[in-house]
C-alpha atoms as a PDB file:
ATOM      1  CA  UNK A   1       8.547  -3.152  18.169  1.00  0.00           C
ATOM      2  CA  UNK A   2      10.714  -1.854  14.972  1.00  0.00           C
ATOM      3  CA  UNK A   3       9.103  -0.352  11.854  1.00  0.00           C
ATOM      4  CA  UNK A   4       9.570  -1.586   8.466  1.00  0.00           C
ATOM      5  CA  UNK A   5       8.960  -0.053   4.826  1.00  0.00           C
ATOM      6  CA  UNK A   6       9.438  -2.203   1.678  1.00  0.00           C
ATOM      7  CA  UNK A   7       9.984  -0.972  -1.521  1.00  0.00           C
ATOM      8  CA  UNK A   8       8.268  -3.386  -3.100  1.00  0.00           C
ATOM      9  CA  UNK A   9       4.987  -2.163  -1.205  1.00  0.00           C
ATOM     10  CA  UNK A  10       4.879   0.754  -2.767  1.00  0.00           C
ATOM     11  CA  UNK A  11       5.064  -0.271  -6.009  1.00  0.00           C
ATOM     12  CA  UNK A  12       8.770  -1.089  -6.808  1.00  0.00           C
ATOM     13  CA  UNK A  13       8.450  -4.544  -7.705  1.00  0.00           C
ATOM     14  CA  UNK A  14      12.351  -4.897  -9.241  1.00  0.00           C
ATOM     15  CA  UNK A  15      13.365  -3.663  -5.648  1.00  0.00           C
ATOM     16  CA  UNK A  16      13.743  -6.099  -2.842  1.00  0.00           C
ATOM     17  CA  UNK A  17      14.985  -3.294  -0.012  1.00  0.00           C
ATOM     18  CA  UNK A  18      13.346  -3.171   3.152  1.00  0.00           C
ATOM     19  CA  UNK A  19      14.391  -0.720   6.160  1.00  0.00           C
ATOM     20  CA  UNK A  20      13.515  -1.503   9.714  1.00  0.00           C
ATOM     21  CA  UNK A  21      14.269   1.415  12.772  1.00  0.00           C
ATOM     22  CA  UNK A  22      12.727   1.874  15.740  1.00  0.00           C
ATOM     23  CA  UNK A  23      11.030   5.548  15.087  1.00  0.00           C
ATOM     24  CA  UNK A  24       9.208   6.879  12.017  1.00  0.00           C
ATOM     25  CA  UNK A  25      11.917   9.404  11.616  1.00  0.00           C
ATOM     26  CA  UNK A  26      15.197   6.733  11.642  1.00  0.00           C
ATOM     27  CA  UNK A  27      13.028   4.821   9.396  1.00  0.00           C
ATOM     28  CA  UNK A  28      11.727   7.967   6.919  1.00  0.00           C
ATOM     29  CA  UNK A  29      16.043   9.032   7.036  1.00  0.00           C
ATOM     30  CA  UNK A  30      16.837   5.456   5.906  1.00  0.00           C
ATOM     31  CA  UNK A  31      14.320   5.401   3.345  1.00  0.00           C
ATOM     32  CA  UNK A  32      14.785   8.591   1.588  1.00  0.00           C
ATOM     33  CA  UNK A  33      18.904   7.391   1.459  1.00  0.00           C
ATOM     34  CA  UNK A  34      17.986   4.562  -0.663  1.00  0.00           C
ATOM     35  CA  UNK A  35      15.770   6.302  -3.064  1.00  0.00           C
ATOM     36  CA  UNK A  36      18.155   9.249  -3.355  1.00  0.00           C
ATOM     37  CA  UNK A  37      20.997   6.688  -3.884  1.00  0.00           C
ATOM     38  CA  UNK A  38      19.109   3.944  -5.478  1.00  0.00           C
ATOM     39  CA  UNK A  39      16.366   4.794  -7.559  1.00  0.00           C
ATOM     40  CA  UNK A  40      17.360   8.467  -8.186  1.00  0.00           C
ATOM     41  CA  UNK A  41      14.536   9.583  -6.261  1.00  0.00           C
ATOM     42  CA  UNK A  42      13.608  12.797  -3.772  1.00  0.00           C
ATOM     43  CA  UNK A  43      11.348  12.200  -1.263  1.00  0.00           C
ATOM     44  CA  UNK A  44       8.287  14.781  -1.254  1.00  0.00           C
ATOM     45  CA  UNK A  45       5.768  15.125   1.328  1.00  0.00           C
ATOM     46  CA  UNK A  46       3.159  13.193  -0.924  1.00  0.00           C
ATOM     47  CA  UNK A  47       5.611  10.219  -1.155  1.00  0.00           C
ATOM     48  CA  UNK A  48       6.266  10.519   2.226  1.00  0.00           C
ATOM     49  CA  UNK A  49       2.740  10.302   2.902  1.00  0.00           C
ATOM     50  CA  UNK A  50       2.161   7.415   0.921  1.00  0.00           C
ATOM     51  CA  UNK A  51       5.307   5.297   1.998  1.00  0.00           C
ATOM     52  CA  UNK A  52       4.361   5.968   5.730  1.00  0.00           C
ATOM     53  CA  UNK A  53       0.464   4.053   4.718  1.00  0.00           C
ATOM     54  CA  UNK A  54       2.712   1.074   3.944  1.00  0.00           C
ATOM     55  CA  UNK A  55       4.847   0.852   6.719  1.00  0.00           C
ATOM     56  CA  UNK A  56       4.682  -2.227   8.762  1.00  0.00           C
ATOM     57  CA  UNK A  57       5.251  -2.809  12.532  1.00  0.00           C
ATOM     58  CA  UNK A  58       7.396  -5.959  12.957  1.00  0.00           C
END
């Protein structure tokens, strides 16, 4: 079962990225290289925190 974080869960509605990896950590890697790259963003540990309430198993 993979694990999947959508931007658009966490409040980026303009966004339409999702990620998918197998372990929280290939997942958390992939999603702070789209924010970085993206939206200009650095992953804290309170965003981390929250985007890892809205992850999704698939």
């Amino acid at each position: 079962m993979a694990l999947e974080f959508a931007c658009q869960r966490v409040g980026v509605t303009d966004c339409k990225h999702s990620a998918t990896a197998d372990t929280k950590e290939e997942l958390l890697a992939k999603v702070a290289e789209h924010a970085r790259t993206v939206h200009g963003v650095e992953l804290n540990e309170t965003l981390i925190d929250y985007a890892l309430t809205t992850v999704e198993e698939t």
